[in-house]
Protein backbone atom coordinates (compact mmCIF):
# COMPACT_ATOMS: atom_id res chain seq x y z
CA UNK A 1 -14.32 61.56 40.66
CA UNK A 2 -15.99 59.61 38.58
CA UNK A 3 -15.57 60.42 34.43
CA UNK A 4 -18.75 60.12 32.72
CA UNK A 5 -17.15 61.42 29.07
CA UNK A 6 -16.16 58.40 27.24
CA UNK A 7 -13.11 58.57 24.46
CA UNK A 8 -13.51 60.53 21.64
CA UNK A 9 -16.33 62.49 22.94
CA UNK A 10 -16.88 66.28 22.00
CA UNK A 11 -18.17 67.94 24.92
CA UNK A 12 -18.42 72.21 25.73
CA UNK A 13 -18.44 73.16 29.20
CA UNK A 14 -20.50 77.09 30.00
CA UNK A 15 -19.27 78.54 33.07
CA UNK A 16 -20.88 80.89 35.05
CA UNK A 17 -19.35 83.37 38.03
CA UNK A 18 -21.32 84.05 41.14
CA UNK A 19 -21.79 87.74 39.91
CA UNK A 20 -23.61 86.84 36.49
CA UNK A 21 -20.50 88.13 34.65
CA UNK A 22 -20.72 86.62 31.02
CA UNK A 23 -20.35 82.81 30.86
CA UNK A 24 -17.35 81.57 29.59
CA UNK A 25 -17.19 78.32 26.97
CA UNK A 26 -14.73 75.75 26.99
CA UNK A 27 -15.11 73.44 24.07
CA UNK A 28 -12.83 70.05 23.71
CA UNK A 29 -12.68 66.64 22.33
CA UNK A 30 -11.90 63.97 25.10
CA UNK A 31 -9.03 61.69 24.25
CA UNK A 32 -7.19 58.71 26.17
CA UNK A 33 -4.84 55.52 25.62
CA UNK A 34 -7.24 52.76 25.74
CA UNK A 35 -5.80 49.44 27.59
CA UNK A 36 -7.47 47.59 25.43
CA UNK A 37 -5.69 44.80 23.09
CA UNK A 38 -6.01 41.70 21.51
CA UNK A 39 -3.17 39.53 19.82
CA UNK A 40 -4.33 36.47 17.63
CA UNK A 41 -1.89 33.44 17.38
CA UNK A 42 -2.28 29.88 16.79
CA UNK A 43 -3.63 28.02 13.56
CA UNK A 44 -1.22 25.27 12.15
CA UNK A 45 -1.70 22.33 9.34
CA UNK A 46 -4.39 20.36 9.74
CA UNK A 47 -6.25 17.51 7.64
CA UNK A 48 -9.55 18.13 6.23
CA UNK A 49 -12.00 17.67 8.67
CA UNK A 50 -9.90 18.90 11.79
CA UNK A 51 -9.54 22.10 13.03
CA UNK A 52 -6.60 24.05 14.43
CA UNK A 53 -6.60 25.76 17.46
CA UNK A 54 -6.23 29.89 17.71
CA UNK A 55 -5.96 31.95 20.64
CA UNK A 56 -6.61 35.63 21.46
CA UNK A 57 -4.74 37.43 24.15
CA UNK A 58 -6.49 40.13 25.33
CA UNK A 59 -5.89 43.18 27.75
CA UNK A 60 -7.65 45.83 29.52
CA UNK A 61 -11.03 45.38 31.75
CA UNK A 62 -13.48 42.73 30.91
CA UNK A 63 -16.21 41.79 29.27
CA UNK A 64 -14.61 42.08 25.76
CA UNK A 65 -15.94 42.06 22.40
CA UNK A 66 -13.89 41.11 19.80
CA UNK A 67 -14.43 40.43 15.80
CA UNK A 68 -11.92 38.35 13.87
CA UNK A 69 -11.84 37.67 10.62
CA UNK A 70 -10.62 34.43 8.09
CA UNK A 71 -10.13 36.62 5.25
CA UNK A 72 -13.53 36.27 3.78
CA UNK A 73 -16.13 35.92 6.71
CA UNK A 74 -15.99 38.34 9.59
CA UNK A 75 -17.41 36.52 13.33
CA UNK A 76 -17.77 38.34 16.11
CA UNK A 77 -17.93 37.12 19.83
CA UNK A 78 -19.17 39.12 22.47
CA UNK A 79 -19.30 38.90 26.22
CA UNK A 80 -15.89 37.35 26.73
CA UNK A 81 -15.00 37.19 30.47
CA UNK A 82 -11.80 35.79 31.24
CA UNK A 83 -8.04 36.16 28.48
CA UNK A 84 -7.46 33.86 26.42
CA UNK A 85 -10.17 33.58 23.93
CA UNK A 86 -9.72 30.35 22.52
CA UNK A 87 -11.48 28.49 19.42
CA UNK A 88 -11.40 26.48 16.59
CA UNK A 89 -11.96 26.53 12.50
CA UNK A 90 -11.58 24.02 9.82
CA UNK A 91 -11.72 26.58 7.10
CA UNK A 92 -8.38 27.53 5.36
CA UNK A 93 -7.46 30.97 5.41
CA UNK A 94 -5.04 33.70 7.38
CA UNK A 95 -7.13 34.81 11.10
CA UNK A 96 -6.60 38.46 12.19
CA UNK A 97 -8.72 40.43 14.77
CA UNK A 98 -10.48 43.19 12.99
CA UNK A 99 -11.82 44.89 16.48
CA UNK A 100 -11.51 44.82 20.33
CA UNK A 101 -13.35 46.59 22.81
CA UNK A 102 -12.98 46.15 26.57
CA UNK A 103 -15.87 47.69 29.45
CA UNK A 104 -14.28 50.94 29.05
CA UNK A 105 -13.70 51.63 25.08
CA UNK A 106 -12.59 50.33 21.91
CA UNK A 107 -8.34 49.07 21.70
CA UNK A 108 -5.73 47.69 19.11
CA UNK A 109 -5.31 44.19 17.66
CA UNK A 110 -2.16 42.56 16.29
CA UNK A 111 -1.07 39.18 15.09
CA UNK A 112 -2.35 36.49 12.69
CA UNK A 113 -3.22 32.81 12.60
CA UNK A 114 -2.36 30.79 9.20
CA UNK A 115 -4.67 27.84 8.83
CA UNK A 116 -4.03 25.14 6.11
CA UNK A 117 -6.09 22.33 5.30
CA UNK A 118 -4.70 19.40 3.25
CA UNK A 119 -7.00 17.58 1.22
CA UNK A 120 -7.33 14.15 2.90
CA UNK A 121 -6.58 10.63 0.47
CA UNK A 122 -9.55 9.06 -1.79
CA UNK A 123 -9.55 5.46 -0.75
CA UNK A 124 -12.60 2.98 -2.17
CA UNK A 125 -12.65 -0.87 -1.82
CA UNK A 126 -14.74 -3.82 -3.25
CA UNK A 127 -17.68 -5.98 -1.54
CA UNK A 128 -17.36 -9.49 -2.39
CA UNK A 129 -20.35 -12.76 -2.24
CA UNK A 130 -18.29 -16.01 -1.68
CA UNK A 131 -19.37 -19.61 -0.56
CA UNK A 132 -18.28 -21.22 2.78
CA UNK A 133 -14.51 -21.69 2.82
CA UNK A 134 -14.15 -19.70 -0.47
CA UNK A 135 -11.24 -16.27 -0.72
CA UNK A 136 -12.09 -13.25 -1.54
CA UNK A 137 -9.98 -10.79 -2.83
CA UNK A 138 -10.44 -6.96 -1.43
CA UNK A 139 -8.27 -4.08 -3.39
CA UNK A 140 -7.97 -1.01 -2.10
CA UNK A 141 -7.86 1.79 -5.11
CA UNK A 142 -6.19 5.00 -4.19
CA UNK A 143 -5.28 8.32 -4.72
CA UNK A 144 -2.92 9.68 -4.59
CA UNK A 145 -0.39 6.67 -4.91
CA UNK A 146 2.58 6.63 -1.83
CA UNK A 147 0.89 6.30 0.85
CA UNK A 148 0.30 3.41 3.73
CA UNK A 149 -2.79 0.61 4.36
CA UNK A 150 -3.73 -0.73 7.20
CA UNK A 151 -6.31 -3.37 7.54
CA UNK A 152 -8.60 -4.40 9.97
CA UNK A 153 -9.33 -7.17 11.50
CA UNK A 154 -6.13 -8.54 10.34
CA UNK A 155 -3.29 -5.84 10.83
CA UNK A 156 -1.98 -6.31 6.58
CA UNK A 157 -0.41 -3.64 5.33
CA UNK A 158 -0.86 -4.41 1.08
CA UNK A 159 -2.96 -2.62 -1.44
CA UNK A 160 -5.23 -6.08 -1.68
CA UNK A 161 -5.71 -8.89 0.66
CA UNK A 162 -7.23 -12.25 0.17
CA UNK A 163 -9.64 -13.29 2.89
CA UNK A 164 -11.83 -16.07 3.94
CA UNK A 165 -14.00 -15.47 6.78
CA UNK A 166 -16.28 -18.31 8.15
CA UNK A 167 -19.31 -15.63 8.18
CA UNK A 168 -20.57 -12.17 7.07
CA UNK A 169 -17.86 -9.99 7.62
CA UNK A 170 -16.81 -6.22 7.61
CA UNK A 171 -12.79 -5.05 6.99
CA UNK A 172 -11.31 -1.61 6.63
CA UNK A 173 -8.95 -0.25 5.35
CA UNK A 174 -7.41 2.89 6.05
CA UNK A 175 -4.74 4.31 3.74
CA UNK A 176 -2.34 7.26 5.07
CA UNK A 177 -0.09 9.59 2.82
CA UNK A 178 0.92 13.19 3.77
CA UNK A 179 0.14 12.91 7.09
CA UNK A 180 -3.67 12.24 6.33
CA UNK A 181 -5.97 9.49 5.80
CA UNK A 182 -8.40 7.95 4.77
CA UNK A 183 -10.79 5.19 5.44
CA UNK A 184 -13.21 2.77 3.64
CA UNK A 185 -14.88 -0.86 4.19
CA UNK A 186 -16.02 -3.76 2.32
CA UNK A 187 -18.56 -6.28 3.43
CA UNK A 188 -17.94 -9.71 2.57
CA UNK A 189 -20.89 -12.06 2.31
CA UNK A 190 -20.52 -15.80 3.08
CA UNK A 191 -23.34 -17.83 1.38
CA UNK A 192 -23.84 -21.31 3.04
CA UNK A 193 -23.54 -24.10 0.69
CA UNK A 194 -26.28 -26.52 -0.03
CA UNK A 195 -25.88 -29.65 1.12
CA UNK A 196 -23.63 -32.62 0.30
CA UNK A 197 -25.34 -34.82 -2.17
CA UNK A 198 -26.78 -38.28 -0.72
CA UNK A 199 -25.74 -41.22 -3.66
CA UNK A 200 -28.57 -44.30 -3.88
CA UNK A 201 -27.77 -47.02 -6.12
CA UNK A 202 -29.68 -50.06 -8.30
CA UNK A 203 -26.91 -51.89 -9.87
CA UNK A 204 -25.12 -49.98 -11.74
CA UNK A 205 -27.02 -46.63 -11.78
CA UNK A 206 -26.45 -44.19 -9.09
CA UNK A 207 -28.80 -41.46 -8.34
CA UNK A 208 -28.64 -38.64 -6.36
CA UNK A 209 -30.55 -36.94 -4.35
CA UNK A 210 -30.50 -33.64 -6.38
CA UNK A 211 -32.84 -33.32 -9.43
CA UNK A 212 -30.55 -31.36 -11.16
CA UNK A 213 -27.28 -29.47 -10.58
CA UNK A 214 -25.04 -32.47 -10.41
CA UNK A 215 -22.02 -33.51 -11.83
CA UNK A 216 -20.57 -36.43 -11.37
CA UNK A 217 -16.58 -37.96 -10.77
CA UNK A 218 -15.03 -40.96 -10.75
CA UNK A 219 -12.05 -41.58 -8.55
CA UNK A 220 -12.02 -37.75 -7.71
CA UNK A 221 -11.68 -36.99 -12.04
CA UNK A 222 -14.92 -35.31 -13.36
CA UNK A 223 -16.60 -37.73 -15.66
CA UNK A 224 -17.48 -35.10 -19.04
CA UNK A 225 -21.03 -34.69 -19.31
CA UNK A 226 -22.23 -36.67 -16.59
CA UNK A 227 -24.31 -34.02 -15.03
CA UNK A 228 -27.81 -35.76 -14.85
CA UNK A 229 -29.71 -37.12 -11.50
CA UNK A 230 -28.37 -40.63 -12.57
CA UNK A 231 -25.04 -42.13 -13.49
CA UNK A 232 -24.70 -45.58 -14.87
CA UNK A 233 -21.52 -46.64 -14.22
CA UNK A 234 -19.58 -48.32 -16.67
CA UNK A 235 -15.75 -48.88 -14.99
CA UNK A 236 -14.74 -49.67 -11.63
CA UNK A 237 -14.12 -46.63 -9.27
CA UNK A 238 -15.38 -45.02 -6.60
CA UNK A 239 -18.12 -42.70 -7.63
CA UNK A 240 -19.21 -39.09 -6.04
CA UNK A 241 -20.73 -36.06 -6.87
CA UNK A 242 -21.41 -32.78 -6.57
CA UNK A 243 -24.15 -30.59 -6.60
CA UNK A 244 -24.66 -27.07 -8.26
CA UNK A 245 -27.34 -24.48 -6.67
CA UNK A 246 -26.98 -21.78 -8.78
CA UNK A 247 -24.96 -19.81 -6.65
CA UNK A 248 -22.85 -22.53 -4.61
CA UNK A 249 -21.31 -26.26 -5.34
CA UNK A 250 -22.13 -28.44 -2.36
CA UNK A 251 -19.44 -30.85 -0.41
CA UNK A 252 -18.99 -33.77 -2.03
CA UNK A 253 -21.16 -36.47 -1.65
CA UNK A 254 -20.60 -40.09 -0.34
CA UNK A 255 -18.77 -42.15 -1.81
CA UNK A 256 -20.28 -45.06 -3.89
CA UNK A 257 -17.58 -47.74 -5.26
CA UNK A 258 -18.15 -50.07 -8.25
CA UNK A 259 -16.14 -53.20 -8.89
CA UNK A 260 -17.38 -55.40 -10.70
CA UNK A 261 -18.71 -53.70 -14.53
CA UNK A 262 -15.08 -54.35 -15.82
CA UNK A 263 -15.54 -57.12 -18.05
CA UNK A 264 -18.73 -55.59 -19.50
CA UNK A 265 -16.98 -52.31 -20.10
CA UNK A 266 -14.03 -54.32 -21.91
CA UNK A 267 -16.52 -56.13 -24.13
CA UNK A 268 -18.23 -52.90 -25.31
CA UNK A 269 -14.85 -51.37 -25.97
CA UNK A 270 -14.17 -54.04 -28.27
CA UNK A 271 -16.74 -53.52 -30.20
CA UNK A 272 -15.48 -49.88 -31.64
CA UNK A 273 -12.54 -49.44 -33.70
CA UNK A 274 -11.83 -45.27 -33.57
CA UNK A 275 -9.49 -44.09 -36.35
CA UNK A 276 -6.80 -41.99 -36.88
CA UNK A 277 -6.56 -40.75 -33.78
CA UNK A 278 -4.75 -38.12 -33.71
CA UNK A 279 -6.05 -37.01 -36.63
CA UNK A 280 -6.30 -33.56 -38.21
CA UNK A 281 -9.48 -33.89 -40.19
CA UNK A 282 -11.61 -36.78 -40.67
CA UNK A 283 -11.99 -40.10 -38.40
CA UNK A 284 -13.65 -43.09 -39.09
CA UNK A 285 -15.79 -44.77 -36.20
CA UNK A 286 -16.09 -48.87 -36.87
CA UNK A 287 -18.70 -50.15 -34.71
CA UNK A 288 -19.01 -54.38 -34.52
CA UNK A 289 -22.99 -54.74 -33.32
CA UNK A 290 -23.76 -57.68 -31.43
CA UNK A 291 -26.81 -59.65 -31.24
CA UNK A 292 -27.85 -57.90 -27.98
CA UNK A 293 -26.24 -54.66 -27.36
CA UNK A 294 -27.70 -51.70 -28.58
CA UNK A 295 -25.52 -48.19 -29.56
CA UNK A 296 -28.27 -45.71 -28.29
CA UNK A 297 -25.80 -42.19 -29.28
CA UNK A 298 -22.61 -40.80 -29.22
CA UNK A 299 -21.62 -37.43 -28.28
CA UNK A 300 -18.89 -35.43 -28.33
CA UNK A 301 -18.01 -33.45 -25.55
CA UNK A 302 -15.03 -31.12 -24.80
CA UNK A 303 -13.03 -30.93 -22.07
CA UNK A 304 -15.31 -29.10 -19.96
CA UNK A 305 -18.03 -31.46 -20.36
CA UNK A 306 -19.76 -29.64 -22.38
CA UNK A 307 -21.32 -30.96 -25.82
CA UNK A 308 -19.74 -30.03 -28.93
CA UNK A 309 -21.19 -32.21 -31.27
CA UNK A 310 -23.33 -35.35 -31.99
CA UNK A 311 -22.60 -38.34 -34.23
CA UNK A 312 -25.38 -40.27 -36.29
CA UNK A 313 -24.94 -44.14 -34.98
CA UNK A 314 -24.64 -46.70 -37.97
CA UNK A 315 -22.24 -49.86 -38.36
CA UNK A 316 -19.13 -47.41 -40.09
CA UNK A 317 -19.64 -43.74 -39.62
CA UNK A 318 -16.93 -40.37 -39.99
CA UNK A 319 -16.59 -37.68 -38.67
CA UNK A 320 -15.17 -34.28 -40.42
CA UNK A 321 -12.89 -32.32 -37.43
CA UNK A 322 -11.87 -30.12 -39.42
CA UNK A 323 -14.21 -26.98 -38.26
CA UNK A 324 -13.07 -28.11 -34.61
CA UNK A 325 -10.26 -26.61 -32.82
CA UNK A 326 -7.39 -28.26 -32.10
CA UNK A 327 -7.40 -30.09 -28.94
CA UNK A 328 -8.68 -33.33 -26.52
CA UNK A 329 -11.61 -34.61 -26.91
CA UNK A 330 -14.09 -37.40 -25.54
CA UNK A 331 -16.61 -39.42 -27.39
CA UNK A 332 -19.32 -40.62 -25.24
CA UNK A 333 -20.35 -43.64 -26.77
CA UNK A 334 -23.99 -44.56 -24.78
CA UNK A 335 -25.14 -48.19 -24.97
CA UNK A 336 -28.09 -49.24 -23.49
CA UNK A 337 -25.95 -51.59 -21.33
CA UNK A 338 -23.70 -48.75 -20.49
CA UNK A 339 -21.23 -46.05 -21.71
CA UNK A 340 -18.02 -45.94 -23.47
CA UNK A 341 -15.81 -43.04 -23.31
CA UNK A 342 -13.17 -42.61 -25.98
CA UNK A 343 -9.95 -39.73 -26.43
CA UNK A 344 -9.89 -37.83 -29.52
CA UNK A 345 -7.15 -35.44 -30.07
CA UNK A 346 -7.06 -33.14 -33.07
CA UNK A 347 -4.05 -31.44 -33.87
């Protein structure tokens, strides 16, 4: 029949006879081997951010209840129907199953499940702004050092890259060390540059198109200082230029050629004497005027273009170098029939 006394009960039986003799008492604790179990196993090394997989083999008569534990945080599932138990955690720490109960009573656990997590790999990379057919140059910083990149689109395998995409574009980089990784990704973002600079000309002064931005070559050489709207030329070449948005240089421009301002060039050359040169402190600046040409200013510029100085025009005039540093450079010597360009070096 039928045993309605679970495990571990205390029960007392009274018996009666069928002659109403005194009733006897039994009294008694019920005890049995429960077929319950459960055996934890499983766990592993994992990354942070995965989990490892545990399992819980369980005996006796279904549905089971079990509790296990990390070390910290106790969970308990109930309502388990079929052995294994399986499931996951991406918290660190040593499983064991702290209870087990089958249909009929409470069992026995055994086993553990180690879980590790290693840290995963800081990895950080630069966004970059570059003009149409410009590089870029991505780095990938790291920590800690050892480890392997991989970068995508392009399959490189270097802590930087240099790049030069025709548009707006995303890479990644993922760097691996320990058996771990990491990923992060920089967007580069191509600017369009204006566009190339349309030279008009009236004799010898070209213009371009730009109001301002411009800066002007002559046989592919930057001319110093020429960075106005218009250029008078003043030696045979072919003349471009380029323009300057703020952000981008443009193409360069079409290409205007002059050939036929020599002779006026040579005879405003001869009309300066510039001397010593090299010098180391002071030069003197002889200038012949004639009965039509006028010596509007003369600058100095360095050899960036940029202006570094100014010289008062009279017949004979000096200049003290000695607060400059040494090095080349030009004096722009503007008539109103052209310009004269002179090389100064100071030592």
């Amino acid at each position: 029949t039928s045993d309605p006394i679970a495990s571990g009960t205390s029960y007392t039986f009274i018996a009666n006879d069928a002659n109403s003799c005194s009733p006897q008492t039994v009294s008694n604790t019920k005890t049995c081997n429960c077929a319950a179990t459960a055996t934890i196993s499983g766990g592993g090394t994992v990354c942070s951010g995965q989990s490892a997989n545990m399992s819980v083999a369980l005996t006796g008569t279904g549905p089971w209840s079990i509790t296990y534990s990390d070390g910290t945080t106790p969970t308990t599932v109930n309502n388990i129907a079929t052995s294994p138990y399986t499931f996951s955690s991406s918290t660190a720490g040593t499983y064991t199953i702290t209870n087990v109960s089958d249909a009929n009573c409470t069992g026995t656990s055994s086993g553990s499940a180690i879980v590790t997590v290693k840290q995963n790999p800081m990895v950080s990379v630069n966004d970059a702004n570059i003009c149409e057919g410009d590089q870029a140059i991505l780095n990938g910083i790291v920590f800690p050092s050892g480890g392997v990149y991989n970068w995508t689109p392009g399959g490189f395998s270097t802590s930087s890259i240099t790049v030069s995409p025709s548009s707006t574009s995303t890479y990644t980089v993922t760097y691996t060390v320990n058996g771990c990784s990491s990923s992060a990704n920089a967007l580069v973002t191509v600017i369009a540059r204006p566009s190339a600079p349309i030279i008009t000309r009236n004799n010898f002064v070209l213009t371009s198109n730009y109001p301002s931005g411009n800066q002007w070559y002559k046989d592919g050489v930057l001319i110093p200082g020429a960075v106005n709207q218009n250029y008078t030329a003043t030696e045979n070449g072919v003349y471009t230029v380029i323009a300057y948005d703020g952000t981008c240089y443009s193409n360069v421009s079409n290409q205007m050629v002059i050939g036929n301002v020599g002779i006026s060039e040579l005879a405003l050359g001869k009309l300066l004497n510039v001397y010593p040169n090299p010098t180391k402190d002071v030069i003197t600046i002889d200038f012949t005027k004639g009965n039509e040409v006028e010596l509007k200013s003369i600058d100095i510029l360095n050899l960036m273009g940029q202006k570094v100085g100014t010289v008062d025009v009279s017949e004979s005039m000096s200049v003290d170098m000695t607060a400059f540093e040494s090095g080349v450079y030009h004096f722009s010597f503007n008539f109103s029939e052209g310009k004269v360009v002179k090389q100064v070096v100071k030592f």
